[in-house]
Protein backbone atom coordinates (compact mmCIF):
# COMPACT_ATOMS: atom_id res chain seq x y z
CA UNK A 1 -50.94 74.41 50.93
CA UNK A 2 -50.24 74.20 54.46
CA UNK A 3 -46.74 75.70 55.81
CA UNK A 4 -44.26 73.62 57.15
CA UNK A 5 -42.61 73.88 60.10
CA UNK A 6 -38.71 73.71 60.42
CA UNK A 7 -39.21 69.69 61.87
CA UNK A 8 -41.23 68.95 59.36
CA UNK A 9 -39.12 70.46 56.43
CA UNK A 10 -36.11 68.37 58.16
CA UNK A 11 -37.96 65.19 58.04
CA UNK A 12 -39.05 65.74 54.42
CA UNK A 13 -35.64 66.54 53.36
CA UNK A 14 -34.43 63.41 55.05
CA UNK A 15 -37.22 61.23 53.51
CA UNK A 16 -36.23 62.41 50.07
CA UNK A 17 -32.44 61.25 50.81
CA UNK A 18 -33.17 58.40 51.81
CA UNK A 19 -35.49 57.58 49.16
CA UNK A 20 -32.57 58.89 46.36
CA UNK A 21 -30.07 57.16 48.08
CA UNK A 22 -32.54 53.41 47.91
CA UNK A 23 -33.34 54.68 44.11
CA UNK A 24 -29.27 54.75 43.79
CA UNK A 25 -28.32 51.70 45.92
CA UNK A 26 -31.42 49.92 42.94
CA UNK A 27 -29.65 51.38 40.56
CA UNK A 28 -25.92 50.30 41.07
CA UNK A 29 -27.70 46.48 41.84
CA UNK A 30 -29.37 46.99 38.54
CA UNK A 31 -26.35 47.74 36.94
CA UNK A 32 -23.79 45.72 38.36
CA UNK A 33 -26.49 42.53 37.77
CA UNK A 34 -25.85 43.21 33.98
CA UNK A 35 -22.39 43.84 33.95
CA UNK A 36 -22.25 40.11 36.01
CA UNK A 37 -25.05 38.92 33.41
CA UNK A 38 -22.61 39.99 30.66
CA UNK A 39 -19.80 38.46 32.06
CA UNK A 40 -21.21 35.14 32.47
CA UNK A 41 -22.90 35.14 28.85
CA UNK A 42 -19.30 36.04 27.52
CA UNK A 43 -17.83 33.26 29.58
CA UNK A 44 -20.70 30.91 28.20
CA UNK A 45 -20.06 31.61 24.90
CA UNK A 46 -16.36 31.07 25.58
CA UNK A 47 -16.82 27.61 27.17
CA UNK A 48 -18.85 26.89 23.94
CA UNK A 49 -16.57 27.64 21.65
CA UNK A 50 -13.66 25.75 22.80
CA UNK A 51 -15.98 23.04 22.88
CA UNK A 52 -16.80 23.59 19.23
CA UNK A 53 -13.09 23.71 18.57
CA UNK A 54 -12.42 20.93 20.38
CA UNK A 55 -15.18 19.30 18.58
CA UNK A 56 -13.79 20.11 15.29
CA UNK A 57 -9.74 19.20 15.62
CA UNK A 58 -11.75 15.92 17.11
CA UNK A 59 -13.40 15.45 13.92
CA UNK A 60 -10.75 16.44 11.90
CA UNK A 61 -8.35 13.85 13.60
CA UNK A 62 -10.77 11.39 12.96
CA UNK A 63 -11.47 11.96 9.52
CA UNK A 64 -6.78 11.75 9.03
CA UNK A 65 -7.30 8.86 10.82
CA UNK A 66 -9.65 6.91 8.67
CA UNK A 67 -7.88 8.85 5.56
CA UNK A 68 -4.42 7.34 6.58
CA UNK A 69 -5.99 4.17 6.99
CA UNK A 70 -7.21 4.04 3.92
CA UNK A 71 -4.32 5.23 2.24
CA UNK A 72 -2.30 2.33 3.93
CA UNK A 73 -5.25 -0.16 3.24
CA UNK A 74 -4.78 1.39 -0.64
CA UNK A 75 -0.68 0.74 -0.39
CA UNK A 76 -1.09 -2.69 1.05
CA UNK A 77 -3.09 -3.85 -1.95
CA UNK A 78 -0.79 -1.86 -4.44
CA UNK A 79 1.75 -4.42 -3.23
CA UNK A 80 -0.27 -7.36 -3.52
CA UNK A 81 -0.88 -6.78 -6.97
CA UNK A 82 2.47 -6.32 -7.46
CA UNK A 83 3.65 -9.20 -5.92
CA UNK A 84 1.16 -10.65 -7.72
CA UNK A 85 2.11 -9.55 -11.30
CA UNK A 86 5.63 -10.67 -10.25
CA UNK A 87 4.64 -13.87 -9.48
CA UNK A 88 2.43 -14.25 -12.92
CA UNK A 89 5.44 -12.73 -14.27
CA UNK A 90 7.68 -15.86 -12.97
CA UNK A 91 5.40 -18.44 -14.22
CA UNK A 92 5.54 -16.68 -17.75
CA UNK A 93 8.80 -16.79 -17.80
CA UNK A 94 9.02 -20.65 -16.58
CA UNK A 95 6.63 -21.28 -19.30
CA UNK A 96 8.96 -19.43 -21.88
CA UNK A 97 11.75 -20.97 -20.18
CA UNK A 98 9.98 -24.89 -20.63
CA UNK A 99 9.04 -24.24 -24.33
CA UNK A 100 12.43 -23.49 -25.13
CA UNK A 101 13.63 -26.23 -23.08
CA UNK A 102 11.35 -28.34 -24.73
CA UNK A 103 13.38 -26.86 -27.84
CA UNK A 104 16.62 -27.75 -26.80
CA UNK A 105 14.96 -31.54 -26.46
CA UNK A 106 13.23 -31.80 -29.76
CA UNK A 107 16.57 -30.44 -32.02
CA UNK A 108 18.60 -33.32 -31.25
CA UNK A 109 15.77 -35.63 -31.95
CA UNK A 110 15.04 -34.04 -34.93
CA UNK A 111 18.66 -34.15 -35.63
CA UNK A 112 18.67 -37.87 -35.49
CA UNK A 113 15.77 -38.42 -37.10
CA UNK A 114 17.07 -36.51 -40.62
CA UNK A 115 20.37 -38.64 -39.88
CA UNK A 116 18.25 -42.04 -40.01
CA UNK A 117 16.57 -40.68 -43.25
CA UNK A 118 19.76 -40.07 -44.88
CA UNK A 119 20.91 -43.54 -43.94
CA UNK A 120 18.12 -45.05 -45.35
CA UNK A 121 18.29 -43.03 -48.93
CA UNK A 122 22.30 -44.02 -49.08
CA UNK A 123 21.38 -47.42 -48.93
CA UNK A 124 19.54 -47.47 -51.76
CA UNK A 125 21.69 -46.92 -55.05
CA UNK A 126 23.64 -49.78 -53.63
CA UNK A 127 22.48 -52.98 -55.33
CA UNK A 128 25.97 -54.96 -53.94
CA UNK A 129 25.19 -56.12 -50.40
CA UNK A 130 28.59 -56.08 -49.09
CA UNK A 131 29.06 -52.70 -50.67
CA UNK A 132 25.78 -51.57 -48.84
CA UNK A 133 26.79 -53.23 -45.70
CA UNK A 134 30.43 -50.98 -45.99
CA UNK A 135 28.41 -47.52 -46.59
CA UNK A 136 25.71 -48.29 -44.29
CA UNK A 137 28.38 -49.06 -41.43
CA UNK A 138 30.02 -45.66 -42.25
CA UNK A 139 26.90 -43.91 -42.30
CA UNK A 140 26.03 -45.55 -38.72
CA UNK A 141 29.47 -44.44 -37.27
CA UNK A 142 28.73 -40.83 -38.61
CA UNK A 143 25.03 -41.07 -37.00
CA UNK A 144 26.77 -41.48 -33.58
CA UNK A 145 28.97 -38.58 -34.17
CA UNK A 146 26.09 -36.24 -34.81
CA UNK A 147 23.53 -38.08 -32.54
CA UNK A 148 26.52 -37.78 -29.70
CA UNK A 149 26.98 -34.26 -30.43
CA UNK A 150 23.73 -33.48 -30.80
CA UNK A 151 23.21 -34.55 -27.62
CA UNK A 152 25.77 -32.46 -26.05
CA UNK A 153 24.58 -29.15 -27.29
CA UNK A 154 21.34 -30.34 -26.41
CA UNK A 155 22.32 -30.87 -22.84
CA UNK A 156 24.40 -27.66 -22.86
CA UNK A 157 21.16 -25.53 -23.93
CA UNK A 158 19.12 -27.63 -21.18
CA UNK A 159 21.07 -26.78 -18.46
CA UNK A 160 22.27 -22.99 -19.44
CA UNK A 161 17.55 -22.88 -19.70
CA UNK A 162 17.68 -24.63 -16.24
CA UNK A 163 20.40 -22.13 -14.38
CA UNK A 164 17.93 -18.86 -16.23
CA UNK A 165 15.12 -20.20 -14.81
CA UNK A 166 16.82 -20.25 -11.49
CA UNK A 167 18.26 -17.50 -11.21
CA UNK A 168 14.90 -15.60 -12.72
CA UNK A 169 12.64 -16.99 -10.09
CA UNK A 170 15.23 -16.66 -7.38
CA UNK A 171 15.02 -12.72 -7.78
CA UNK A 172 11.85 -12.04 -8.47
CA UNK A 173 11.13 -13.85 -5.16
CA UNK A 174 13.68 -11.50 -3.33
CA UNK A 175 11.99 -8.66 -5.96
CA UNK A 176 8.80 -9.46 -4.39
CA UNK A 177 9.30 -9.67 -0.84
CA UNK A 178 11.21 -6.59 -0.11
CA UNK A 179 8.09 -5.03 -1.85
CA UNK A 180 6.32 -6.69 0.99
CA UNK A 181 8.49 -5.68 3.47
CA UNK A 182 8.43 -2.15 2.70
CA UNK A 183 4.78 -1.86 2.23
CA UNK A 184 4.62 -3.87 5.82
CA UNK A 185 7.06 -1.27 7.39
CA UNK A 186 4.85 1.48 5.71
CA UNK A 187 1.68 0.41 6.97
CA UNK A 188 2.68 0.37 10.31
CA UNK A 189 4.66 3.28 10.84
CA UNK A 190 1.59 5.12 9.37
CA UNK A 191 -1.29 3.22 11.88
CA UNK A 192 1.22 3.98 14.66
CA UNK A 193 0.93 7.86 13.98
CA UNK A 194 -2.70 7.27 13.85
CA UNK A 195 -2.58 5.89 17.37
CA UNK A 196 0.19 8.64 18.89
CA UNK A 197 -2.57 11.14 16.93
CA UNK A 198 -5.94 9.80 18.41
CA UNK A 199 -4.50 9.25 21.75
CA UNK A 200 -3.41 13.09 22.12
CA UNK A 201 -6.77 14.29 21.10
CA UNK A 202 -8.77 11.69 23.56
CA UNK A 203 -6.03 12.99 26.54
C-alpha cells in the first residue's frame, strides 16, 4: 500500500467527515420521519375513535329515542283501553240501572194487577147484587189507594234510578278524560325530550 502524503491524509480525513456527518444528517431524517409517522398514526387513531364514540352515543340516542316512543305509543293505548273499559263500564251500569228501572215500572203494575184479582174473587160469595155492588165499590176505592200509592213509590224508585244513572255516567266521563289528559300531557313531555335529545346530538 502506497504512503500517503500529509494532503492526501487531510483530504481523506475530511472525506470520511463528511461522509459520517451525511450518514448522521440520514439518520436523524430517518428518525425524526418515524417519530412524525408515529405521531400522525396516533392522531389517526384518535380522530377515529371519537368518531366511533360519536357514532355510538349517536346510536344510543337513537335507540332512547325510538324506546321512549314506544313507551309513550305503549301509555297512549294503556289509556285508551282504559277509557275504554270505563266507557263499557258506563253502559253496564245504564243497563243495570234500566233493568231495575224497568223494576220499579213492573211492581206497581203487578201491584194492580193482584188488586184486580182480589176484586174479582170478593165478588163472588156475594149472590145479593146490591150487596156486591156495596163491596165491590169498597174494594174499587181501596184499588185506588194502593194503585195511587203504588204509583208513587214507583215514581220515587224511577227517579232516585234516573239521578244514579246521572250522576254515574257524569263521573266516569270526568274519570275518563283526566285519564286522557294525563296520558296526553305524558306523551308529549316525553317526545319533547326526544326532540331537545336528538337535536343536541345532530348539533
Amino acid at each position: 500500500m502506497a504512503t500517503q502524503t500529509p494532503t492526501q491524509r487531510r483530504a481523506t480525513a475530511k472525506k470520511a467527515a463528511a461522509t459520517r456527518k451525511r450518514n448522521e444528517r440520514s439518520a436523524t431524517g430517518q428518525k425524526a420521519a418515524a417519530t412524525r409517522k408515529r405521531n400522525t398514526t396516533a392522531t389517526q387513531r384518535s380522530a377515529v375513535g371519537k368518531k366511533a364514540t360519536a357514532t355510538r352515543r349517536s346510536n344510543e340516542t337513537a335507540r332512547s329515542a325510538r324506546s321512549t316512543q314506544a313507551s309513550a305509543k305503549a301509555t297512549a293505548r294503556g289509556a285508551a283501553r282504559t277509557m275504554e273499559t270505563g266507557v263499557e263500564a258506563g253502559v253496564f251500569t245504564l243497563e243495570y240501572m234500566g233493568k231495575q228501572a224497568e223494576r220499579a215500572v213492573l211492581i206497581p203494575v203487578g201491584a194492580t194487577l193482584i188488586a184486580r184479582d182480589n176484586v174479582v174473587e170478593a165478588v163472588k160469595p156475594y149472590t145479593k147484587r146490591t150487596t156486591a155492588e156495596r163491596e165491590l165499590k169498597k174494594l174499587r176505592r181501596e184499588v185506588k189507594v194502593d194503585v195511587k200509592k203504588f204509583e208513587r213509590r214507583g215514581n220515587t224508585a224511577r227517579n232516585r234510578v234516573q239521578r244514579e244513572v246521572k250522576r254515574l255516567v257524569k263521573r266516569n266521563r270526568r274519570e275518563a278524560e283526566r285519564q286522557v289528559t294525563a296520558v296526553r300531557r305524558d306523551f308529549e313531555r316525553q317526545v319533547g325530550g326526544v326532540q331537545e335529545t336528538v337535536s343536541s346530538v345532530l348539533a
